[in-house]
Protein backbone atom coordinates (compact mmCIF):
# COMPACT_ATOMS: atom_id res chain seq x y z
CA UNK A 1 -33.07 25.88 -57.86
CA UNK A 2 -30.62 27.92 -55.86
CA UNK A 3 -32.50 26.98 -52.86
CA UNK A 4 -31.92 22.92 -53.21
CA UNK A 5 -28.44 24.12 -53.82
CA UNK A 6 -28.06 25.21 -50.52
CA UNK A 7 -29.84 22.84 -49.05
CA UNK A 8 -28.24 20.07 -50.66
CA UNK A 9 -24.84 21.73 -49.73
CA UNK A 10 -26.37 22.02 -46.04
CA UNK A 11 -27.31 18.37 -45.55
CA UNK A 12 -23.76 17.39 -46.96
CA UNK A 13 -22.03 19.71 -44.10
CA UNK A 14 -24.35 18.05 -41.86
CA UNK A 15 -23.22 14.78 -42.54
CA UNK A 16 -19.63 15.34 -42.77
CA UNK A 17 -20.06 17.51 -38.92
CA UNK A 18 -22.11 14.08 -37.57
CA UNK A 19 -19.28 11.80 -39.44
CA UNK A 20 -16.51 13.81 -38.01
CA UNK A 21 -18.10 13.89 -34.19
CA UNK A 22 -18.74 10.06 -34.48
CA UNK A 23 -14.99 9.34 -35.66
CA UNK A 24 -13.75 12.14 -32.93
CA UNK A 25 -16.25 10.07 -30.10
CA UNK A 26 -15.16 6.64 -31.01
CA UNK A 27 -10.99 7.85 -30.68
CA UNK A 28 -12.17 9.95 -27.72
CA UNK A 29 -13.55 6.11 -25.62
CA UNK A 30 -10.55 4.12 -27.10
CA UNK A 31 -8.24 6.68 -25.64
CA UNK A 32 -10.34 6.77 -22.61
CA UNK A 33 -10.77 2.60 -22.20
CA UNK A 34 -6.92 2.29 -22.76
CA UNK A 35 -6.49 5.09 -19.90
CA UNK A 36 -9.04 3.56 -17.44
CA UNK A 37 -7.15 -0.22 -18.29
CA UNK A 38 -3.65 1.10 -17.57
CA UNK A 39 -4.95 2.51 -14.56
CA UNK A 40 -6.39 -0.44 -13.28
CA UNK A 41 -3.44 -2.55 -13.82
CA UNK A 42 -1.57 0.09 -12.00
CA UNK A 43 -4.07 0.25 -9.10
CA UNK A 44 -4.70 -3.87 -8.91
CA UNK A 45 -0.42 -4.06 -8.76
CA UNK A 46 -0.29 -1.68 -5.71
CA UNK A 47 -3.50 -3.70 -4.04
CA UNK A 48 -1.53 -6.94 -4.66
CA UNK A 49 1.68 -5.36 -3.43
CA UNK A 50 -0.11 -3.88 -0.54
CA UNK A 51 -1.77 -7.15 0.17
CA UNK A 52 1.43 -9.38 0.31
CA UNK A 53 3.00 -6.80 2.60
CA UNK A 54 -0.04 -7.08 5.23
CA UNK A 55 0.22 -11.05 5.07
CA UNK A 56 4.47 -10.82 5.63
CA UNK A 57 3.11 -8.00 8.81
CA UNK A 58 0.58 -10.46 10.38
CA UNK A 59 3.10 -13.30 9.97
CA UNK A 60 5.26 -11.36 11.88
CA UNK A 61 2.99 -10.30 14.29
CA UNK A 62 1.64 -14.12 15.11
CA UNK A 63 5.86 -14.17 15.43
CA UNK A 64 6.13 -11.62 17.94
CA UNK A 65 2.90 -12.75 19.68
CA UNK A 66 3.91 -16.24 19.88
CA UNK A 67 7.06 -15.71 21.56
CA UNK A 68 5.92 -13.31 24.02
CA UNK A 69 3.54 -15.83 24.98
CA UNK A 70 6.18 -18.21 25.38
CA UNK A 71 7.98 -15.58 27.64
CA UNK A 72 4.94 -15.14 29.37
CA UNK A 73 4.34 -18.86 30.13
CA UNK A 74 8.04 -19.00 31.39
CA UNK A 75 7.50 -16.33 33.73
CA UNK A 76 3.96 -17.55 34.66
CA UNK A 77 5.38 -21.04 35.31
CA UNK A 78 8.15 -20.14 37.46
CA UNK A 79 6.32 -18.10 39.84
CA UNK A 80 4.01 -20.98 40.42
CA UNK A 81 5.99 -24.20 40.19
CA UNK A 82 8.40 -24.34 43.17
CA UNK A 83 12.10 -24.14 42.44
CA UNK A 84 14.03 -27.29 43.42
């Protein structure tokens, strides 16, 4: 009798340890999604921010190119067209 005692007793703790893990794993991947999604936001903002400061650098580079082609074609033309 004493024996099914303890092993009733046994198979309780059992439970409650495998009730307690599940509870402490399921907290344990909330915590961890809400991490991973905050850090995404946070890593997608400095993409997007990084992005729109490339685009405003190659706008100004097509600026810079474009008039020192212009320059360029200046010089280019008055060396080759005769002066009046």
């Amino acid at each position: 009798m004493v024996v099914v005692v303890e092993v009733a007793v046994m198979q309780a703790a059992w439970v409650e340890i495998f009730t307690t893990l599940n509870k402490t794993k399921k907290e344990t991947s909330a915590e961890l999604e809400q991490k991973l999604a905050k850090g995404r936001k946070r890593v997608e903002t400095e993409l997007t921010e990084a992005l729109q400061n490339l685009k405003k650098q190659n706008k100004d580079t097509i600026k810079a190119l474009d008039s020192q082609i212009a320059a360029l074609s200046d010089e280019i033309a008055k060396k080759v067209l005769p002066t009046a």
